[in-house]
C-alpha atoms as a PDB file:
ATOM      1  CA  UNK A   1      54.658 105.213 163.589  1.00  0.00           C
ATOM      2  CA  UNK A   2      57.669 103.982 165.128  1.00  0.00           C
ATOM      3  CA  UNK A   3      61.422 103.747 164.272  1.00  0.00           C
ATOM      4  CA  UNK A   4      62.271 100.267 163.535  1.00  0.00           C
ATOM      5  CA  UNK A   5      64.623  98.676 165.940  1.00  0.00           C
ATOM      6  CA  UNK A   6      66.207  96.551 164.516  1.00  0.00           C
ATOM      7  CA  UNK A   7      67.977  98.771 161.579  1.00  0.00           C
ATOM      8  CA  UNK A   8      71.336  99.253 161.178  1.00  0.00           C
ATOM      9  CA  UNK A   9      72.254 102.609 162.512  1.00  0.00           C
ATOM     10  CA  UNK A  10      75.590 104.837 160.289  1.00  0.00           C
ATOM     11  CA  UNK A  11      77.579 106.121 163.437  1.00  0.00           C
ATOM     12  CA  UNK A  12      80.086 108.239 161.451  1.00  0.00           C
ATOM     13  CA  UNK A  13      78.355 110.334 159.131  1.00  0.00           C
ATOM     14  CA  UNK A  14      80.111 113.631 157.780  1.00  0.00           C
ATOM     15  CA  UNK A  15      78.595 117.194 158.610  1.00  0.00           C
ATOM     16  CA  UNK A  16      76.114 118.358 155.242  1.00  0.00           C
ATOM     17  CA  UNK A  17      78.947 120.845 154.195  1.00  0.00           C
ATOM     18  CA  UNK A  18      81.139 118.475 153.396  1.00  0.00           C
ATOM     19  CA  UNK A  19      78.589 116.107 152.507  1.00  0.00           C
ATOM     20  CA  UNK A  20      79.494 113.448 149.109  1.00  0.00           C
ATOM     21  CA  UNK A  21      76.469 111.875 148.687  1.00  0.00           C
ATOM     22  CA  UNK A  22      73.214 113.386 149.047  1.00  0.00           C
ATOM     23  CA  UNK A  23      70.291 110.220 148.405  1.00  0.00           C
ATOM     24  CA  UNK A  24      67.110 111.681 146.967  1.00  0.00           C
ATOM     25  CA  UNK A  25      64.622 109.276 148.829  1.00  0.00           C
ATOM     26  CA  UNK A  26      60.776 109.810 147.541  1.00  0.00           C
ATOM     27  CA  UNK A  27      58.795 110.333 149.890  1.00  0.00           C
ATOM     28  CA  UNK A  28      56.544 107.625 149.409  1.00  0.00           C
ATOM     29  CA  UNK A  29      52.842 107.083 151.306  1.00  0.00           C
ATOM     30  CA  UNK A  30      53.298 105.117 154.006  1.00  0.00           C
ATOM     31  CA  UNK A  31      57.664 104.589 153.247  1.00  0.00           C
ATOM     32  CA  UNK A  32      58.781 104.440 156.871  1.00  0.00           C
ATOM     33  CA  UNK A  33      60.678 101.384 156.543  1.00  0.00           C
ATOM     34  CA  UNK A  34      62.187 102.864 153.438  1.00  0.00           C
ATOM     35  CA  UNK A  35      62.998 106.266 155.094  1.00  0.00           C
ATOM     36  CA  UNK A  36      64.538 103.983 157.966  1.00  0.00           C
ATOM     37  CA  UNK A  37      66.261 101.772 155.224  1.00  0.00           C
ATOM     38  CA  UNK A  38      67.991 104.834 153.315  1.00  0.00           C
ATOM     39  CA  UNK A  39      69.371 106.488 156.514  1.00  0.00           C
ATOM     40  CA  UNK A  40      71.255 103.065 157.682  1.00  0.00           C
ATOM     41  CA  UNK A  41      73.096 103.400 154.469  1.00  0.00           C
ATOM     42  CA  UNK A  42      75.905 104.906 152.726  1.00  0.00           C
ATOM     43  CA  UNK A  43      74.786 108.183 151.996  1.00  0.00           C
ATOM     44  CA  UNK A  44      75.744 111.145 153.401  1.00  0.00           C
ATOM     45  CA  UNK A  45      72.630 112.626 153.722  1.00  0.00           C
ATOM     46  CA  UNK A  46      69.126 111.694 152.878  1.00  0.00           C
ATOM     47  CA  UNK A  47      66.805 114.168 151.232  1.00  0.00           C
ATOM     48  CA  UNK A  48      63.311 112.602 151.211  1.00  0.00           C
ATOM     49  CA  UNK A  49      61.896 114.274 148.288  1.00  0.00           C
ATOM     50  CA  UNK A  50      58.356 115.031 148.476  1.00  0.00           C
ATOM     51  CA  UNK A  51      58.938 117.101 145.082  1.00  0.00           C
ATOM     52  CA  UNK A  52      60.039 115.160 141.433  1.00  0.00           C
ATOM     53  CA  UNK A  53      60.232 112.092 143.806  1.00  0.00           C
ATOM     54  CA  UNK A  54      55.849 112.417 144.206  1.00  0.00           C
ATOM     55  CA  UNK A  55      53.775 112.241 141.092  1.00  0.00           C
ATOM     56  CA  UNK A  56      51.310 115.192 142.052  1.00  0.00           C
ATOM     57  CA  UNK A  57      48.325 112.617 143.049  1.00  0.00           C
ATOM     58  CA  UNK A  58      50.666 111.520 146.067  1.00  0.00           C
ATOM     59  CA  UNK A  59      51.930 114.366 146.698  1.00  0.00           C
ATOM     60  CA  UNK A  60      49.918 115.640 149.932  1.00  0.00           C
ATOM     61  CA  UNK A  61      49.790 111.747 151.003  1.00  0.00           C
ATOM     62  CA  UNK A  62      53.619 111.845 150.308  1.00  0.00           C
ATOM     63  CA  UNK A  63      54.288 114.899 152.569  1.00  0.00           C
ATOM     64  CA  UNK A  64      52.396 113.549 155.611  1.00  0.00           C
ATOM     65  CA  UNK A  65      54.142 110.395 155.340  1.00  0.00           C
ATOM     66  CA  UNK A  66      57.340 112.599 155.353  1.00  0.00           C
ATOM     67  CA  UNK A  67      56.731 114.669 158.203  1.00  0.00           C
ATOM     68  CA  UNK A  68      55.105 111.889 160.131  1.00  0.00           C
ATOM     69  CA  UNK A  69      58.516 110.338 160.414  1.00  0.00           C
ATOM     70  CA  UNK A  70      59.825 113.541 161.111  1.00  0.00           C
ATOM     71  CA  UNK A  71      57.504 114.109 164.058  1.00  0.00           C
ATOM     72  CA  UNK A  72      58.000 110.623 165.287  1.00  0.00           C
ATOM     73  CA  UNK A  73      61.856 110.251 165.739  1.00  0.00           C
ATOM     74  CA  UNK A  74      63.295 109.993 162.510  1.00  0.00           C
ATOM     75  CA  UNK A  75      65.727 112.662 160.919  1.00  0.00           C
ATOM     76  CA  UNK A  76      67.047 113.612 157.367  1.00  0.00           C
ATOM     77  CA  UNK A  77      66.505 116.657 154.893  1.00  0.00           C
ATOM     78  CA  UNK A  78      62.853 117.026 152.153  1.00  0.00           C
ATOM     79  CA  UNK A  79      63.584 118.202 149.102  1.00  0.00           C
ATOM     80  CA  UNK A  80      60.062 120.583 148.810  1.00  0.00           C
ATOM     81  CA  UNK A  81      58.705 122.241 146.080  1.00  0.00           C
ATOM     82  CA  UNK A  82      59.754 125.354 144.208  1.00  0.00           C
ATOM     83  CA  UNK A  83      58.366 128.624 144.974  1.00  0.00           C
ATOM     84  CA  UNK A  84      56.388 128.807 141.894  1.00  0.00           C
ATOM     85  CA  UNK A  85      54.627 125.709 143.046  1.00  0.00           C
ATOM     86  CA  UNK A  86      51.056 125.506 144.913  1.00  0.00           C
ATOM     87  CA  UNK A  87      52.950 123.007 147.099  1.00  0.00           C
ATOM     88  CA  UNK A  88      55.533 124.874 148.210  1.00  0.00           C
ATOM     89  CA  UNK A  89      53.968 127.349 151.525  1.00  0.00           C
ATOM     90  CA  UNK A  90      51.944 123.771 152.263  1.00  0.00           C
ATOM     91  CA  UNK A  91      55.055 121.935 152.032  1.00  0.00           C
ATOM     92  CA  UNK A  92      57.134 124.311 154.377  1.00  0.00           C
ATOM     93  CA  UNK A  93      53.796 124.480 156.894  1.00  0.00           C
ATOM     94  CA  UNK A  94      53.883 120.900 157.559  1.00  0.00           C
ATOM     95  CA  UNK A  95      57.266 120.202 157.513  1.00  0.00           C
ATOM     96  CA  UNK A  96      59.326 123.020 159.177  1.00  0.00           C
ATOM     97  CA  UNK A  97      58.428 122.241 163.287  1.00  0.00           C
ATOM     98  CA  UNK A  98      59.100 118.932 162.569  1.00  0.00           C
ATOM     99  CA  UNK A  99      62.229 118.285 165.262  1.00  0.00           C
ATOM    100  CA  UNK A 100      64.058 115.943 162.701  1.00  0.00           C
ATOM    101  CA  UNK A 101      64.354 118.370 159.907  1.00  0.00           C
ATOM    102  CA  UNK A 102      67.611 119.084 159.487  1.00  0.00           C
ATOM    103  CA  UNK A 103      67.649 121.131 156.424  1.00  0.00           C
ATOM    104  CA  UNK A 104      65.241 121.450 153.164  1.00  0.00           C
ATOM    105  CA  UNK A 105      66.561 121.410 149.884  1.00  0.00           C
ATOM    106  CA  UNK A 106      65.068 123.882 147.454  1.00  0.00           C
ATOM    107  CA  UNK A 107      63.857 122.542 144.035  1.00  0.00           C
ATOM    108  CA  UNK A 108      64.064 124.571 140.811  1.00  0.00           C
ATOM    109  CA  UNK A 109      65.827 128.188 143.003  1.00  0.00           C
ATOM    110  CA  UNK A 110      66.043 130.911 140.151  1.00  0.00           C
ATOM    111  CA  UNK A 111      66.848 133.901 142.492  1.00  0.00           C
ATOM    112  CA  UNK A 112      67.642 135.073 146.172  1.00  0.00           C
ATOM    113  CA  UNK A 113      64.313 135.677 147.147  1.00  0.00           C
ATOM    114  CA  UNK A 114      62.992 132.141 146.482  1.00  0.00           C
ATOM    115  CA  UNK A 115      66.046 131.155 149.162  1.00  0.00           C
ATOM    116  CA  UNK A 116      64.882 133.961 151.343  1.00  0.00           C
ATOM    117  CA  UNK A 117      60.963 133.314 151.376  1.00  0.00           C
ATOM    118  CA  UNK A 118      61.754 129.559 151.880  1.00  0.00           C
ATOM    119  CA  UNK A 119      64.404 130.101 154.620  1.00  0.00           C
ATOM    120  CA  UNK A 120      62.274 132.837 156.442  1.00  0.00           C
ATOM    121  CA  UNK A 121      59.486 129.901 156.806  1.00  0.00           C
ATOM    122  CA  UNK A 122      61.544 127.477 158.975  1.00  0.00           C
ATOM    123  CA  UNK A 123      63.240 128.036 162.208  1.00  0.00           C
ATOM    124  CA  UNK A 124      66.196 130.077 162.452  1.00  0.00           C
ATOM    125  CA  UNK A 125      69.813 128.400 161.305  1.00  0.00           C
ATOM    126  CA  UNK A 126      67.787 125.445 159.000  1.00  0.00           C
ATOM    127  CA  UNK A 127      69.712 125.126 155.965  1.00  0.00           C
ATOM    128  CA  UNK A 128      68.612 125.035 153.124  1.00  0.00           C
ATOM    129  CA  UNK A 129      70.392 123.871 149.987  1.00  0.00           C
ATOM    130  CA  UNK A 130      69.346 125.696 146.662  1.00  0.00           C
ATOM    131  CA  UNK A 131      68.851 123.484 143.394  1.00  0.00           C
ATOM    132  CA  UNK A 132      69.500 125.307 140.317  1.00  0.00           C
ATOM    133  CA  UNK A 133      67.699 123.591 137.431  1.00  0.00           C
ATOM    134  CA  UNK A 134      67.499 126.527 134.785  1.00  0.00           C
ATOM    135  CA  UNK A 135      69.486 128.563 132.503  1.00  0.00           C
ATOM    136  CA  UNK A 136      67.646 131.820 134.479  1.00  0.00           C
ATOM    137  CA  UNK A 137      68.873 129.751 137.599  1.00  0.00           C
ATOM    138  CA  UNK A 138      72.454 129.659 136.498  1.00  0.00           C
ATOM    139  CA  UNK A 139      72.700 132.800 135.561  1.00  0.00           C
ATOM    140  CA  UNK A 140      71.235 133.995 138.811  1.00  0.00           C
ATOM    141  CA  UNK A 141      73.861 131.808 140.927  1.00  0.00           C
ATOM    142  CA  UNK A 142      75.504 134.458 142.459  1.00  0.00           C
ATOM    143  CA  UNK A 143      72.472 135.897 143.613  1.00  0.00           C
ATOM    144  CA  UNK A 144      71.328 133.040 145.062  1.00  0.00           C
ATOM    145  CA  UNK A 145      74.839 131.967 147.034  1.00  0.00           C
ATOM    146  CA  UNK A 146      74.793 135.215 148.686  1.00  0.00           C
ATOM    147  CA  UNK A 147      70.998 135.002 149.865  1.00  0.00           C
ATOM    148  CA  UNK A 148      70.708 134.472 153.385  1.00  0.00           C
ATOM    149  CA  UNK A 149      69.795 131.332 154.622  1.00  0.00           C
ATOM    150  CA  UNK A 150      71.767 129.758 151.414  1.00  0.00           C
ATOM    151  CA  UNK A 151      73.888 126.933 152.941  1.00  0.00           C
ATOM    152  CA  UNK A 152      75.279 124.940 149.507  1.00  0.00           C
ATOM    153  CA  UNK A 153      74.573 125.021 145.703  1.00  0.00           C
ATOM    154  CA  UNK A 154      73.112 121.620 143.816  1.00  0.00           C
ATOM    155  CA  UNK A 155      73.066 121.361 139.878  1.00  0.00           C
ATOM    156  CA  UNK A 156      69.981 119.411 138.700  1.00  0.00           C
ATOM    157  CA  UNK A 157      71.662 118.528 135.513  1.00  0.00           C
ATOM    158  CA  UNK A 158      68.336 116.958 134.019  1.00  0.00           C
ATOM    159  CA  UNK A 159      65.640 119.561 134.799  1.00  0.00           C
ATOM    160  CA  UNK A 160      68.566 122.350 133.158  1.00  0.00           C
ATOM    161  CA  UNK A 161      69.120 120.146 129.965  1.00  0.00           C
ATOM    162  CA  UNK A 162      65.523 120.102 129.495  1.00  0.00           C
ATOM    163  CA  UNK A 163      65.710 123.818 130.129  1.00  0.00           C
ATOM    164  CA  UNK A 164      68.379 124.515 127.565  1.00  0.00           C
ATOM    165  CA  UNK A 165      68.444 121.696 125.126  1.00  0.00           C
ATOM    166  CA  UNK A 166      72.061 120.833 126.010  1.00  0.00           C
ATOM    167  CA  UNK A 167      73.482 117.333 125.856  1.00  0.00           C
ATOM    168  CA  UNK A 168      74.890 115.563 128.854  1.00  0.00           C
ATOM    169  CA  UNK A 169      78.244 116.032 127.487  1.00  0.00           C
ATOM    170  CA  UNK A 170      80.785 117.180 130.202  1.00  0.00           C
ATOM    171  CA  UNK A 171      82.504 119.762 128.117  1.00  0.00           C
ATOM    172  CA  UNK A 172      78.719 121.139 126.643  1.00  0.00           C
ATOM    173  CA  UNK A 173      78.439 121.068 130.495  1.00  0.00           C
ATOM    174  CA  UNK A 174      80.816 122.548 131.955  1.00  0.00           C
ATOM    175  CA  UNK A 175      80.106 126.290 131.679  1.00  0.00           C
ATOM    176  CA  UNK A 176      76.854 125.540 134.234  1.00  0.00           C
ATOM    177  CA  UNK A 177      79.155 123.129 136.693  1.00  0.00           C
ATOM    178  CA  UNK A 178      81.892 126.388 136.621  1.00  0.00           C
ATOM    179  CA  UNK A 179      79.268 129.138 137.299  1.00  0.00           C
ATOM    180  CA  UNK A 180      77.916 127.022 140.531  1.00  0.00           C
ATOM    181  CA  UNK A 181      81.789 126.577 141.374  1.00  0.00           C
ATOM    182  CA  UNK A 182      82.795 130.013 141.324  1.00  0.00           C
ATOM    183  CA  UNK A 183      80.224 131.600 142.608  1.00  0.00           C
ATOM    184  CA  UNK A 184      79.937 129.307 146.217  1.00  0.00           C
ATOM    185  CA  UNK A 185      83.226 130.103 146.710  1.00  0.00           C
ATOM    186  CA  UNK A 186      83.091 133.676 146.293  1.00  0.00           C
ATOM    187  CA  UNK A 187      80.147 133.803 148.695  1.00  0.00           C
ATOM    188  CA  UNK A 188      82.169 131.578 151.009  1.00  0.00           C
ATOM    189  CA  UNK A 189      79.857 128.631 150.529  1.00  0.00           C
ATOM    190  CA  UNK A 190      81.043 124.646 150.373  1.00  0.00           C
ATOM    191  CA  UNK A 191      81.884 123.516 147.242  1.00  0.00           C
ATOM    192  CA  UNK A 192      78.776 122.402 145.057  1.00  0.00           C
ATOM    193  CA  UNK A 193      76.473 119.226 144.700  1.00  0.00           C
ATOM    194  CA  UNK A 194      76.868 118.111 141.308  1.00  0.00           C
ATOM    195  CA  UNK A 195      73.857 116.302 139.433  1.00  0.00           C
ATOM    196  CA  UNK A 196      72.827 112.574 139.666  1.00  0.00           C
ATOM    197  CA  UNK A 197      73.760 109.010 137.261  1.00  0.00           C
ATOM    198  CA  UNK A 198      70.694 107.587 136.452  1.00  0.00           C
ATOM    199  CA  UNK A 199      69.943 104.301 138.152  1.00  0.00           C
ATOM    200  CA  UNK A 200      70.300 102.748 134.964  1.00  0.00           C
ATOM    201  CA  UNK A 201      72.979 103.679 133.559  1.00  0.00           C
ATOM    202  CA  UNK A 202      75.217 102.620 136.750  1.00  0.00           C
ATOM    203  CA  UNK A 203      78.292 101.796 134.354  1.00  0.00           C
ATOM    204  CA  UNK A 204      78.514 105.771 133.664  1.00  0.00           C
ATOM    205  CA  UNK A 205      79.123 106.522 137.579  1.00  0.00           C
ATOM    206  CA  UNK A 206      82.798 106.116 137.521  1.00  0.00           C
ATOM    207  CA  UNK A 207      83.286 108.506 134.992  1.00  0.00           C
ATOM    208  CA  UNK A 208      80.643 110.867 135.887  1.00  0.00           C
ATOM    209  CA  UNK A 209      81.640 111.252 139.560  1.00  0.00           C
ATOM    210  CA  UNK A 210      85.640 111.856 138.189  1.00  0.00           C
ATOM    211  CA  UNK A 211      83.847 114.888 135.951  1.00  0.00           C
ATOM    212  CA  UNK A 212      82.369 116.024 139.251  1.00  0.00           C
ATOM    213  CA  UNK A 213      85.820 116.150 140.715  1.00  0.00           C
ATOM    214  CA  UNK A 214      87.814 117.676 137.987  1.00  0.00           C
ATOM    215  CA  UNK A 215      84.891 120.384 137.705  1.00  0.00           C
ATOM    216  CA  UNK A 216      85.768 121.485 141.583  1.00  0.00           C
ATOM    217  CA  UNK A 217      82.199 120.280 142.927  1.00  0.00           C
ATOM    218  CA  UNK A 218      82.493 117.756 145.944  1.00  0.00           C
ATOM    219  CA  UNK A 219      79.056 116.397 146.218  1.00  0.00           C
ATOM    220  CA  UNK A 220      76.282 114.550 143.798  1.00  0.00           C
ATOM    221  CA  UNK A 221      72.782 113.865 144.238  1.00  0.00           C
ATOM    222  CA  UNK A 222      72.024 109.866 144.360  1.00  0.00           C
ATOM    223  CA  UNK A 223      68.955 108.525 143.008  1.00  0.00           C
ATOM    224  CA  UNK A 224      70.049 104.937 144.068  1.00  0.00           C
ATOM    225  CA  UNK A 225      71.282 104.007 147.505  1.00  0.00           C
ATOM    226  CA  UNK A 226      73.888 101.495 145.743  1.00  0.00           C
ATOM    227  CA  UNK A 227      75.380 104.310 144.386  1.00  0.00           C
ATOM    228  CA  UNK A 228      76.196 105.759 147.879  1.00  0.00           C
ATOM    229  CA  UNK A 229      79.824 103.939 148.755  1.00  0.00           C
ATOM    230  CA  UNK A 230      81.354 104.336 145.205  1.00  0.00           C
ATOM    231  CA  UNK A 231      80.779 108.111 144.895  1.00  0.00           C
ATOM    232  CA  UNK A 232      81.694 108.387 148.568  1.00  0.00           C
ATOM    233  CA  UNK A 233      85.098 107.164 147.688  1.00  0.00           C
ATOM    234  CA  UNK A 234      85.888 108.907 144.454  1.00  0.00           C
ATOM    235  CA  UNK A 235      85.310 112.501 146.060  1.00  0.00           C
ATOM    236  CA  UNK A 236      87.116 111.397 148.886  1.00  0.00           C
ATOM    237  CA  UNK A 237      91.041 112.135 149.067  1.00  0.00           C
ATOM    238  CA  UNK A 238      92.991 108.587 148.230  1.00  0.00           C
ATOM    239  CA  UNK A 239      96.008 107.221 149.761  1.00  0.00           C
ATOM    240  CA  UNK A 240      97.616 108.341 146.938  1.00  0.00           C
ATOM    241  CA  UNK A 241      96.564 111.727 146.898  1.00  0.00           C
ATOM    242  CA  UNK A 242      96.893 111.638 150.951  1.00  0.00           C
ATOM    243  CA  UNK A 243     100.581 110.004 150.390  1.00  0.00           C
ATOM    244  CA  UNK A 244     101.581 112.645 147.750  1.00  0.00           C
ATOM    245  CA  UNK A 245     100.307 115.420 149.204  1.00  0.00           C
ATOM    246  CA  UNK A 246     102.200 114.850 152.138  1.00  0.00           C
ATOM    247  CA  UNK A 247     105.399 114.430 149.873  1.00  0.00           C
ATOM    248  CA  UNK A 248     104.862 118.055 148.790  1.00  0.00           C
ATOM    249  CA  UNK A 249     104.683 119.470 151.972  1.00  0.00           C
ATOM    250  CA  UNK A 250     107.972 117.868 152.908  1.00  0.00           C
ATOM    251  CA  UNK A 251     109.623 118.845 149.815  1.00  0.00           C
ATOM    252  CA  UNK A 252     108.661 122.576 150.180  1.00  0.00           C
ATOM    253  CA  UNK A 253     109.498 122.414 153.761  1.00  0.00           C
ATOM    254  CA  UNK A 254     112.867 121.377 152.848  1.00  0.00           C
ATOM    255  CA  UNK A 255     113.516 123.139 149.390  1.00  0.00           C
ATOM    256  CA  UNK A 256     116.606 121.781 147.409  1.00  0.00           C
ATOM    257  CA  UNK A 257     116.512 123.996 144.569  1.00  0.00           C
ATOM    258  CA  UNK A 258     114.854 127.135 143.323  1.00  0.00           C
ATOM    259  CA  UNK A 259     111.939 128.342 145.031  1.00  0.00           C
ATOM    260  CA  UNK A 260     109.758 129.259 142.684  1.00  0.00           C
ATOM    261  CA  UNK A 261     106.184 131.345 141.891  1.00  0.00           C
ATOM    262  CA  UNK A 262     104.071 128.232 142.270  1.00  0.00           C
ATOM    263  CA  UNK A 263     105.421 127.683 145.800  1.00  0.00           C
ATOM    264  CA  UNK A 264     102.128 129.161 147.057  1.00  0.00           C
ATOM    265  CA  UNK A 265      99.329 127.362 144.892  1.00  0.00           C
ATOM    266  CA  UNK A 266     101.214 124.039 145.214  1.00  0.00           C
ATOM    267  CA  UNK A 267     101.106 124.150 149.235  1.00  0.00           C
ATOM    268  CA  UNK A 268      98.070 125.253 149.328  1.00  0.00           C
ATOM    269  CA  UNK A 269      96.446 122.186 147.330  1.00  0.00           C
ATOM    270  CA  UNK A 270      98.476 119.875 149.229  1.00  0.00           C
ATOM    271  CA  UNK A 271      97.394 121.597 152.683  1.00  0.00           C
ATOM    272  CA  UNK A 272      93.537 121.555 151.736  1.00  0.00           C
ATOM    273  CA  UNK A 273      93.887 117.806 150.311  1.00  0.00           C
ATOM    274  CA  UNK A 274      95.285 117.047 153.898  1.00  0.00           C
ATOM    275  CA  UNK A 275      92.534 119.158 155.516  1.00  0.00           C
ATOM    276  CA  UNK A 276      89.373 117.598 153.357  1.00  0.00           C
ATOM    277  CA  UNK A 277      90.937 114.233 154.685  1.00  0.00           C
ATOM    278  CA  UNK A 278      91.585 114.874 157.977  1.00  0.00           C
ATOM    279  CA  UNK A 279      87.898 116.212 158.326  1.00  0.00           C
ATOM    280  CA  UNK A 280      86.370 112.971 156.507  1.00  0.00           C
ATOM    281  CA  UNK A 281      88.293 111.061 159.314  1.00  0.00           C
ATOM    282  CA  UNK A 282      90.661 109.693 156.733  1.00  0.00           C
ATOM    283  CA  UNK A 283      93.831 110.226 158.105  1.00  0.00           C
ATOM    284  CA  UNK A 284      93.893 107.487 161.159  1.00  0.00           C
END
């Protein structure tokens, strides 16, 4: 197998921590032109999923495929398959000397030691990204942020409302989307990956990636590549929020009345809007 030439190549891609969009490729028999395709896009980051992505007749097909590409030149992250599953230690065997892996996303995490087993499996400093799709997975979080090898939290929003019965509704919702907030920060982790919008329901991404935002989470999963730029730009800082943050700076800088409690908090949203943007490349 060979890279194809004549694909566009993304030249400015941001580092996975402060990765947007995170494209949930399957990993597809024979799919090296649509491995090639998906990393020439908007995405962040590609995850070629070799998990959910795989009905379980492809699966070992599916995974050579995968690491194939990964042997031969190409580069992105698998999503593999949980601990509990018989594919998981084959999964991690095939995949983890492969030079372009450059991280593994871990599918249905429910504790520390499924980070730990995975992580201890591939070569030092591989990161791996822990999907919590359970209420015994949320409730675990903190655990699992603080377990070696953890590099960033993702919500699988549809595997946990199977789990739990709850509705998509973003207030039914939001106690999960807090617990994964709170607990990467306290174990000093990025912000989380929040779930995906359905390919079909594409009119819904708007609002869903401005719940994302509001809910402190700074990522989302991406089943469809054309949902790559929009979601890119709604996490990202505008010129508004740019222009205004910079108005707050100056106006604490330069204080013409009272200088109150909130002096503090305020800078310190305006400084890490400015910083987010300034690492995205978005300030000139």
């Amino acid at each position: 197998m060979t890279l194809s030439s004549d694909a566009p190549v993304r030249t400015r891609r941001p580092h996975w921590s402060l990765a947007r969009t995170w494209l949930l490729q399957p990993g597809t028999p024979d799919g090296h032109g649509a491995f090639d395709a998906a990393v020439a896009g908007n995405a962040d980051v590609v995850v070629l999923d070799v998990e959910d992505g795989l009905p379980d007749a492809r699966k070992l097909a599916g995974r050579q495929s995968v690491a194939e590409w990964l042997y031969a030149g190409g580069q992105g992250w698998v999503r593999v398959n949980a601990t509990s599953s018989p594919y998981w230690a084959t999964d991690l065997d095939a995949l983890s000397g492969a030079p372009g892996l450059l991280g593994v996303m871990l599918a249905k995490t429910e504790s520390a030691d499924d980070v730990g087993a995975t992580s201890s499996r591939l070569p030092a400093g591989t990161p791996v990204v822990a999907l919590v799709e359970s209420a015994v997975g949320v409730e675990s979080v903190s655990d699992i942020a603080r377990a070696p090898g953890c590099a960033r939290i993702a919500f699988g929003v549809g595997d946990f409302r199977r789990d739990t019965g709850m509705s998509a509704d973003p207030m039914t919702l939001a106690y999960p989307r807090a617990q994964l907030v709170i607990a990467s920060r306290a174990a000093g982790l990025p912000a989380p990956v929040d779930g995906p919008t359905l390919r079909d329901r594409a009119a819904d991404l708007a609002r869903d990636t401005a719940v994302t935002k509001a809910a402190g989470m700074t990522g989302r999963l991406c089943l469809d590549s054309a949902h790559a730029e929009t979601v890119n730009a709604l996490l990202s800082p505008s010129s508004r929020e740019i222009d205004e943050a910079r108005a707050t700076l100056a106006r604490l800088d330069a204080p013409a009345g009272p200088y109150d409690g909130s002096v503090g908090p305020t800078r310190a949203r305006a400084e890490a809007v400015l910083g987010y943007a300034a690492k995205l490349g978005l300030l000139g």
